[in-house]
N, C-alpha and C. Protein backbone atom coordinates (compact mmCIF):
# COMPACT_ATOMS: atom_id res chain seq x y z
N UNK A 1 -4.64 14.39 16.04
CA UNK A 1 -5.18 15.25 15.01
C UNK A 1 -5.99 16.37 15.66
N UNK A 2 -6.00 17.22 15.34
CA UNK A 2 -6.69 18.84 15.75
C UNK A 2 -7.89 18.47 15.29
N UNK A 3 -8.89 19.25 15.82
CA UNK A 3 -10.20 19.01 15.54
C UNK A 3 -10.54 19.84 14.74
N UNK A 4 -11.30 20.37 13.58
CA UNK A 4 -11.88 20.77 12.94
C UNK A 4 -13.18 21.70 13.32
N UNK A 5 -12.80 23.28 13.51
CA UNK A 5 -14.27 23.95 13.77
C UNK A 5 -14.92 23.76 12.77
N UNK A 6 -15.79 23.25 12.69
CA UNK A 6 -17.31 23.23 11.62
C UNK A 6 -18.63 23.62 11.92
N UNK A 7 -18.91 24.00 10.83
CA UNK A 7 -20.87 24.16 10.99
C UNK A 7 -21.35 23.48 9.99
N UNK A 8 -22.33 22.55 10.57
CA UNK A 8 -22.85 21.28 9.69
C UNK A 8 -23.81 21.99 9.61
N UNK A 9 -24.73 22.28 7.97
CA UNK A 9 -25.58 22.62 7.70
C UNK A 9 -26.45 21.37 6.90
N UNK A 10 -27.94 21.80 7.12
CA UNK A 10 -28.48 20.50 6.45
C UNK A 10 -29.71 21.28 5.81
N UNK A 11 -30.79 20.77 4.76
CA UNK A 11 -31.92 21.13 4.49
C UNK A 11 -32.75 20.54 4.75
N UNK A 12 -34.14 21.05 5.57
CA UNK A 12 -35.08 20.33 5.48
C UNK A 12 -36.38 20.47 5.25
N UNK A 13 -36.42 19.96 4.52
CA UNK A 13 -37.56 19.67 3.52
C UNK A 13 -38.99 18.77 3.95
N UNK A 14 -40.04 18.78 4.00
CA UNK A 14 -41.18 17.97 4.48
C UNK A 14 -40.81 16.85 3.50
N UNK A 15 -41.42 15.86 4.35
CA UNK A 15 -41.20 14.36 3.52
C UNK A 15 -42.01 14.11 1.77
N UNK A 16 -43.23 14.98 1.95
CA UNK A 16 -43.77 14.90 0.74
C UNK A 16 -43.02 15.32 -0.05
N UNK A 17 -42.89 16.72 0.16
CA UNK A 17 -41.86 17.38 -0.97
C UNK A 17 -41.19 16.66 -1.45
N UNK A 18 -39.85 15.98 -0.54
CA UNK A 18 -39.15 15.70 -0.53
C UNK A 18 -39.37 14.47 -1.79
N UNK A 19 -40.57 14.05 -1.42
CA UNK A 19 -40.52 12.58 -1.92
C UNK A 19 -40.74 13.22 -3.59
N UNK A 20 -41.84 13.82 -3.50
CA UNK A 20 -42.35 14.88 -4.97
C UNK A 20 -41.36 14.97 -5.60
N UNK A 21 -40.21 15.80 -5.07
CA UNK A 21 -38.75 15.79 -5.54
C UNK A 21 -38.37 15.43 -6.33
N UNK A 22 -37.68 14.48 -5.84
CA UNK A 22 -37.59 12.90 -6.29
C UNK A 22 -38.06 12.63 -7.04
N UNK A 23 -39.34 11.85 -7.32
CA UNK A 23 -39.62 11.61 -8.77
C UNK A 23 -39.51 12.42 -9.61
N UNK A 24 -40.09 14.29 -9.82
CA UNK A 24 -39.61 14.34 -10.54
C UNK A 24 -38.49 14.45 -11.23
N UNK A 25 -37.60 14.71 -10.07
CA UNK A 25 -35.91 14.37 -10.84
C UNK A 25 -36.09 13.62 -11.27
N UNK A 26 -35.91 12.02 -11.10
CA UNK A 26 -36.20 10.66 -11.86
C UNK A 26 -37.14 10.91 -12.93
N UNK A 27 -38.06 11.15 -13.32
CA UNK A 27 -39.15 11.75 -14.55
C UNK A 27 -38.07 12.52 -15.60
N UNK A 28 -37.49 13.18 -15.33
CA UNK A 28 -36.43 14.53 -15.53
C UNK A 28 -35.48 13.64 -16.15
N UNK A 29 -34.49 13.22 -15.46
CA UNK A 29 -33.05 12.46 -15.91
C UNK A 29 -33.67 10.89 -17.15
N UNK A 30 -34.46 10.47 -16.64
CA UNK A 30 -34.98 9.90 -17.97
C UNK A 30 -35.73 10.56 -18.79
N UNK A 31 -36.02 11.30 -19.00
CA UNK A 31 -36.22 11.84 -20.22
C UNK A 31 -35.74 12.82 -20.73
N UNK A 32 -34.09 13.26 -20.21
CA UNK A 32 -33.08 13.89 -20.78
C UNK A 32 -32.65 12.69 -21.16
N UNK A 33 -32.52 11.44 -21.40
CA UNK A 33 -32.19 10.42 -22.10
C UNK A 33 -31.17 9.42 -21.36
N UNK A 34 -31.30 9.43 -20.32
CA UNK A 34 -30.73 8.45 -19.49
C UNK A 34 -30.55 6.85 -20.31
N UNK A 35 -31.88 6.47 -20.48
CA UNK A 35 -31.18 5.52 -20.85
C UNK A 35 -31.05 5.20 -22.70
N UNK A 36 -30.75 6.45 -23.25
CA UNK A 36 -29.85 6.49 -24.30
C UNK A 36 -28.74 6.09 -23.88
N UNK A 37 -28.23 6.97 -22.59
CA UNK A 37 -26.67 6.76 -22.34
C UNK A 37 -26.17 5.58 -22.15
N UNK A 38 -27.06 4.99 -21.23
CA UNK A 38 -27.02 3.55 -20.92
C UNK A 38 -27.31 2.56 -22.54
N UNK A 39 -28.00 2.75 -23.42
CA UNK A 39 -27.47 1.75 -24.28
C UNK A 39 -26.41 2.10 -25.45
N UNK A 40 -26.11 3.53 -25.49
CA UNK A 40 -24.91 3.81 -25.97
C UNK A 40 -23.76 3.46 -24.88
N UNK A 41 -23.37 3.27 -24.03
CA UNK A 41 -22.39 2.42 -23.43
C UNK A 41 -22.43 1.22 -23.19
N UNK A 42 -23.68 0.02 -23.45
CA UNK A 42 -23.74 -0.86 -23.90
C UNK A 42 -23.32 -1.42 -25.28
N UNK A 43 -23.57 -0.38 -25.99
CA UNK A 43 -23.32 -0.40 -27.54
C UNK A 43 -21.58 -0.65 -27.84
N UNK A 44 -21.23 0.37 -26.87
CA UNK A 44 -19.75 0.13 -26.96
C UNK A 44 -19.38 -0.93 -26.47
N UNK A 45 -19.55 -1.75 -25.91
CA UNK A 45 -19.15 -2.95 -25.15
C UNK A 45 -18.92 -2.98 -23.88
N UNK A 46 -18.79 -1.92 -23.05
CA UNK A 46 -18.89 -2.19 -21.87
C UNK A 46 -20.36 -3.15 -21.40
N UNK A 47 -19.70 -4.19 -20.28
CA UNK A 47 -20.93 -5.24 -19.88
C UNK A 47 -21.69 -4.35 -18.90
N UNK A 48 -22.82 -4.66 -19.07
CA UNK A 48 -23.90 -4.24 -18.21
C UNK A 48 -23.28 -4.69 -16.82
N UNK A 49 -22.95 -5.34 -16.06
CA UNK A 49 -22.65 -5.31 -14.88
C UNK A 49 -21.73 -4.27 -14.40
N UNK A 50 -20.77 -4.26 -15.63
CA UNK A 50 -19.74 -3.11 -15.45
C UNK A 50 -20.97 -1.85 -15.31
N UNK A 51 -21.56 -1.30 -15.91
CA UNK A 51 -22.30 0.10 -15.87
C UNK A 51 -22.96 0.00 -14.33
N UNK A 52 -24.02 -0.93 -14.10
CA UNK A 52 -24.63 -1.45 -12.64
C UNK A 52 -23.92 -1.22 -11.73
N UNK A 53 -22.90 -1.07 -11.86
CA UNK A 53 -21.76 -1.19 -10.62
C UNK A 53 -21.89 0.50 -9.73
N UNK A 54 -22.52 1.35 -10.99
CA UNK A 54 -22.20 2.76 -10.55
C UNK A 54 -23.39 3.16 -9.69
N UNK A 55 -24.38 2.68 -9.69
CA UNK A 55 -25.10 3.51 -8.29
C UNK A 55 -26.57 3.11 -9.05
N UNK A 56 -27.57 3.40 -8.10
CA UNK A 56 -28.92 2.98 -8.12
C UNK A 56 -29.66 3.00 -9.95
N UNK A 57 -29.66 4.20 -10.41
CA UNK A 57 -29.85 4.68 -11.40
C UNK A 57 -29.59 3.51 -12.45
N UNK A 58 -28.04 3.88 -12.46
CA UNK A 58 -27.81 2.93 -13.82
C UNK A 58 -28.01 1.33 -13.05
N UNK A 59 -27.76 1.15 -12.33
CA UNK A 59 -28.29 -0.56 -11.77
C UNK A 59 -29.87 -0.75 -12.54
N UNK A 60 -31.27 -0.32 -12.32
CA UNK A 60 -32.36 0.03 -12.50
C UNK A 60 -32.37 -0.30 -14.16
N UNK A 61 -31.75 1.40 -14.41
CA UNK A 61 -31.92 2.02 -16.06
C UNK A 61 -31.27 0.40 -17.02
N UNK A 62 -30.18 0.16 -16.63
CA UNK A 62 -29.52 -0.89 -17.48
C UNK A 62 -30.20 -2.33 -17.41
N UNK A 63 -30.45 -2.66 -16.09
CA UNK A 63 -31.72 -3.40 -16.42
C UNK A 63 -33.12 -3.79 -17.03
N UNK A 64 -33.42 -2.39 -17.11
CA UNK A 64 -34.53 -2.15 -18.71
C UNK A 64 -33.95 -1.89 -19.98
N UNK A 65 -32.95 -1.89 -19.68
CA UNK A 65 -32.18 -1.56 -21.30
C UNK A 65 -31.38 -3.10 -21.90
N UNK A 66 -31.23 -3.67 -20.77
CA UNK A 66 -31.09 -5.20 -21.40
C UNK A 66 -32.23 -6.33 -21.09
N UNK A 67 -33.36 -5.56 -20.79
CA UNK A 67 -34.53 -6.62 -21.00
C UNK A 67 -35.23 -7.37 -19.89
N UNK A 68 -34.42 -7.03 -18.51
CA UNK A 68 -34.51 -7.80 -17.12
C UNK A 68 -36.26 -7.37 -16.74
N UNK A 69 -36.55 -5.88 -17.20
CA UNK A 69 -37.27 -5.47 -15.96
C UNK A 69 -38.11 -4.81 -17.32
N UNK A 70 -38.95 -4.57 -17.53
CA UNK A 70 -40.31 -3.48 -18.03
C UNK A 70 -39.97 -1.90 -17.69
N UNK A 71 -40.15 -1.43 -18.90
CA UNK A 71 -39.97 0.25 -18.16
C UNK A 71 -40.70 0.29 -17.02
N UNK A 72 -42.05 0.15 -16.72
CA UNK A 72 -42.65 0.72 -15.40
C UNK A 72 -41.85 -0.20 -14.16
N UNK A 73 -41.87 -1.32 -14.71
CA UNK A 73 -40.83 -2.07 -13.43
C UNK A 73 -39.48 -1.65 -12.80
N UNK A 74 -38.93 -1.08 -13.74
CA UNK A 74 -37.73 0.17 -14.03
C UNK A 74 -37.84 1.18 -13.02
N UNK A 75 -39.13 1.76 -13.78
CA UNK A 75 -39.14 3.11 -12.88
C UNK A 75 -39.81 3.10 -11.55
N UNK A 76 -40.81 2.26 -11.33
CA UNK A 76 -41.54 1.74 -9.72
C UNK A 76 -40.41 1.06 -9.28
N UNK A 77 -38.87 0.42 -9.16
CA UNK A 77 -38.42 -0.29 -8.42
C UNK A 77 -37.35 1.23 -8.54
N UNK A 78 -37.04 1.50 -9.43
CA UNK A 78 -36.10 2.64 -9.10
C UNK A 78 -36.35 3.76 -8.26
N UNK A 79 -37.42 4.14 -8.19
CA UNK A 79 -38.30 5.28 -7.59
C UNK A 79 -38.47 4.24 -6.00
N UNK A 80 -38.44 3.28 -5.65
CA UNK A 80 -38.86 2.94 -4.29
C UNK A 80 -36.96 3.01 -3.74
N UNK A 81 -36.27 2.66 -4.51
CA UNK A 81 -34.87 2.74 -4.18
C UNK A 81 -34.71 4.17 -3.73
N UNK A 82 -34.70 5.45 -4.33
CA UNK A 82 -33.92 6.46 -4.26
C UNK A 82 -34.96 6.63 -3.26
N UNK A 83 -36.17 6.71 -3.09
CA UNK A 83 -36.85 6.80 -1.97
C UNK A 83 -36.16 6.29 -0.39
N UNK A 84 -36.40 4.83 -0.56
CA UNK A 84 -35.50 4.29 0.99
C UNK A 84 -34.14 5.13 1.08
N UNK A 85 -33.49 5.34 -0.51
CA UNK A 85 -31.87 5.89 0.02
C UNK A 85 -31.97 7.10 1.00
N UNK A 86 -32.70 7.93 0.48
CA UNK A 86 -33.01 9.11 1.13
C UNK A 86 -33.44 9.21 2.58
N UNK A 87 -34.37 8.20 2.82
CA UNK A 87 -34.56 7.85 4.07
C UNK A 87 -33.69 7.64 5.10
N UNK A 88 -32.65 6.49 4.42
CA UNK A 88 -31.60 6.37 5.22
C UNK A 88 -30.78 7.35 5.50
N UNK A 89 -30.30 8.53 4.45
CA UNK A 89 -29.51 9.61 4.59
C UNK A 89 -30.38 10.47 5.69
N UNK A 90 -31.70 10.36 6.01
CA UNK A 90 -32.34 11.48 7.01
C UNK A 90 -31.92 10.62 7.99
N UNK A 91 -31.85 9.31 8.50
CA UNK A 91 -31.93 8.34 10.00
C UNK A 91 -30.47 8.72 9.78
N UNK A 92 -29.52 8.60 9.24
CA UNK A 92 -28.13 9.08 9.03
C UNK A 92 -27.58 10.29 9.90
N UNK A 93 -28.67 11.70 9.38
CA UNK A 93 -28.18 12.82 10.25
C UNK A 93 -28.89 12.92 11.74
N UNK A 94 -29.67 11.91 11.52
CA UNK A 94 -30.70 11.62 13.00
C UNK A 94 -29.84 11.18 14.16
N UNK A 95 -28.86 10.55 13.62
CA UNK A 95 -27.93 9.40 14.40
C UNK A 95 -26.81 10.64 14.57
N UNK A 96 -26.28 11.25 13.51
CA UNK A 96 -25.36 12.82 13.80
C UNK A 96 -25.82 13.49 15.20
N UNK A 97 -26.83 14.08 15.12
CA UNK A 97 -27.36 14.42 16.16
C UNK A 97 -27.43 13.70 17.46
N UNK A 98 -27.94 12.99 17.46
CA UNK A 98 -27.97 11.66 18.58
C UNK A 98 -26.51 11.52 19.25
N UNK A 99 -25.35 11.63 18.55
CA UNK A 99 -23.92 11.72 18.67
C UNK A 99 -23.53 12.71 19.19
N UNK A 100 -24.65 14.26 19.28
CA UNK A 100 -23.85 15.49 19.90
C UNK A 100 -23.91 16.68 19.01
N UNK A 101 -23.68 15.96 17.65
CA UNK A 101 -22.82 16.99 16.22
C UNK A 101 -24.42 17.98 16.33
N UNK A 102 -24.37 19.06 16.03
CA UNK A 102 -24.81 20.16 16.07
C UNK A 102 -25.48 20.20 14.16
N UNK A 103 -26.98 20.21 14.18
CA UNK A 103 -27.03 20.50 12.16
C UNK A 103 -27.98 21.20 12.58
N UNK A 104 -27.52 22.72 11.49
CA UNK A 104 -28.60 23.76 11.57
C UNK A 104 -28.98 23.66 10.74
N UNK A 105 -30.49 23.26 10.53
CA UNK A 105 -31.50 22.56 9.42
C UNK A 105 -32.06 24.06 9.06
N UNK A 106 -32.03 24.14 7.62
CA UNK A 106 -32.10 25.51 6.91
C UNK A 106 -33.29 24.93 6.14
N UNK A 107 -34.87 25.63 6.04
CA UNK A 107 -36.00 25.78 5.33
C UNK A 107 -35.84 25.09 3.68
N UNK A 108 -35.41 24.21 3.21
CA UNK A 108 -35.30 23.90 1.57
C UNK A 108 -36.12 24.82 0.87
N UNK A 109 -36.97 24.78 1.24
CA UNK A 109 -38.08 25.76 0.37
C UNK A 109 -37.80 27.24 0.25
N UNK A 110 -36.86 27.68 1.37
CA UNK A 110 -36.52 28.93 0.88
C UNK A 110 -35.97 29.49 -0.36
N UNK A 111 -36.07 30.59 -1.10
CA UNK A 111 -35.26 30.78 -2.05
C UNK A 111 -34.12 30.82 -1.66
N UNK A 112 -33.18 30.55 -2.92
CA UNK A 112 -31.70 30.76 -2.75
C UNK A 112 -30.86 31.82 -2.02
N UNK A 113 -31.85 32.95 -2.31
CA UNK A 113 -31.07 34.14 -1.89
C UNK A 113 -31.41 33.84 -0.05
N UNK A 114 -32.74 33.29 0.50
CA UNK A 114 -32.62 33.15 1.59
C UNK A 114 -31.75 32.05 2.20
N UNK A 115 -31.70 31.09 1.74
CA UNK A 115 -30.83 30.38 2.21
C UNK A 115 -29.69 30.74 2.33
N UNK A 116 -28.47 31.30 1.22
CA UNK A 116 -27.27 31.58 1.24
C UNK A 116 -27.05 32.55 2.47
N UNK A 117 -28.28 33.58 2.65
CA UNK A 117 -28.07 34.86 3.70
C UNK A 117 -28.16 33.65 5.21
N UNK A 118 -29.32 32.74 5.36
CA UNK A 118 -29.21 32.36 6.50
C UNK A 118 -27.70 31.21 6.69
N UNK A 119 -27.49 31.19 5.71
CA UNK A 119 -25.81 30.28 5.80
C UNK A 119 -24.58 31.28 5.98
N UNK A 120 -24.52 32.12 5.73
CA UNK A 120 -23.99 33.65 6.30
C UNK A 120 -24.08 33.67 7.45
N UNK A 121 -25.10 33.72 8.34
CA UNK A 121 -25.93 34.57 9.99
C UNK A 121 -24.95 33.49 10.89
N UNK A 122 -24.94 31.83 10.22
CA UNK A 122 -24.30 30.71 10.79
C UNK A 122 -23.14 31.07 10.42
N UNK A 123 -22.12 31.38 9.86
CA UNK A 123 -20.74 31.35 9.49
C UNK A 123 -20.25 32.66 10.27
């Protein structure tokens, strides 16, 4: 197989932020009604294990929606999850690097318009 020229771009963000982030996305997606959705697809009959199956979120959300866990238990065990995930995705590109692969870590905090121009300067 031919190798692939690439430029791995990454963002990086300070860990606080990062973490800040994060919750409030999570703050955000539940209270655009997350877990409406989750007991309107309970409602329909799909089993809660079936929904769980799809990723951290609904694992968490569907578990307060069928009674396992307390909203705050919900959201403190969900919020320590997407936390470690993230973690792992940074030791992830840590190990990229470590391997050779080349990531030009671009400012997150920049505005858009700076970022897209410094993803340009790389291309």
């Amino acid at each position: 197989m031919t190798p692939v020229d690439s430029v791995i771009i990454g963002l990086d963000i300070p860990r606080e932020v990062r973490r800040e982030k994060i919750t409030a996305r999570l703050k955000q997606r539940l209270a655009e009604g997350m877990v409406d959705e989750i007991r309107t697809l309970l409602d329909r009959g799909i089993p809660a294990d079936d929904i769980i199956y799809y990723g951290l979120e609904y694992k968490y959300v569907t578990e307060y929606a069928i009674g396992r866990l307390t909203y705050e238990e919900m959201f403190r065990q969900l919020e320590i999850a997407i936390h470690q995930f993230a973690k792992r995705q940074m030791t992830w590109f840590r190990g990229m690097e470590r391997r050779g692969l080349v990531i030009h870590w671009i400012d997150a905090l920049l505005s858009m318009e700076d970022k897209i121009n410094a993803i340009k300067q790389l291309i």
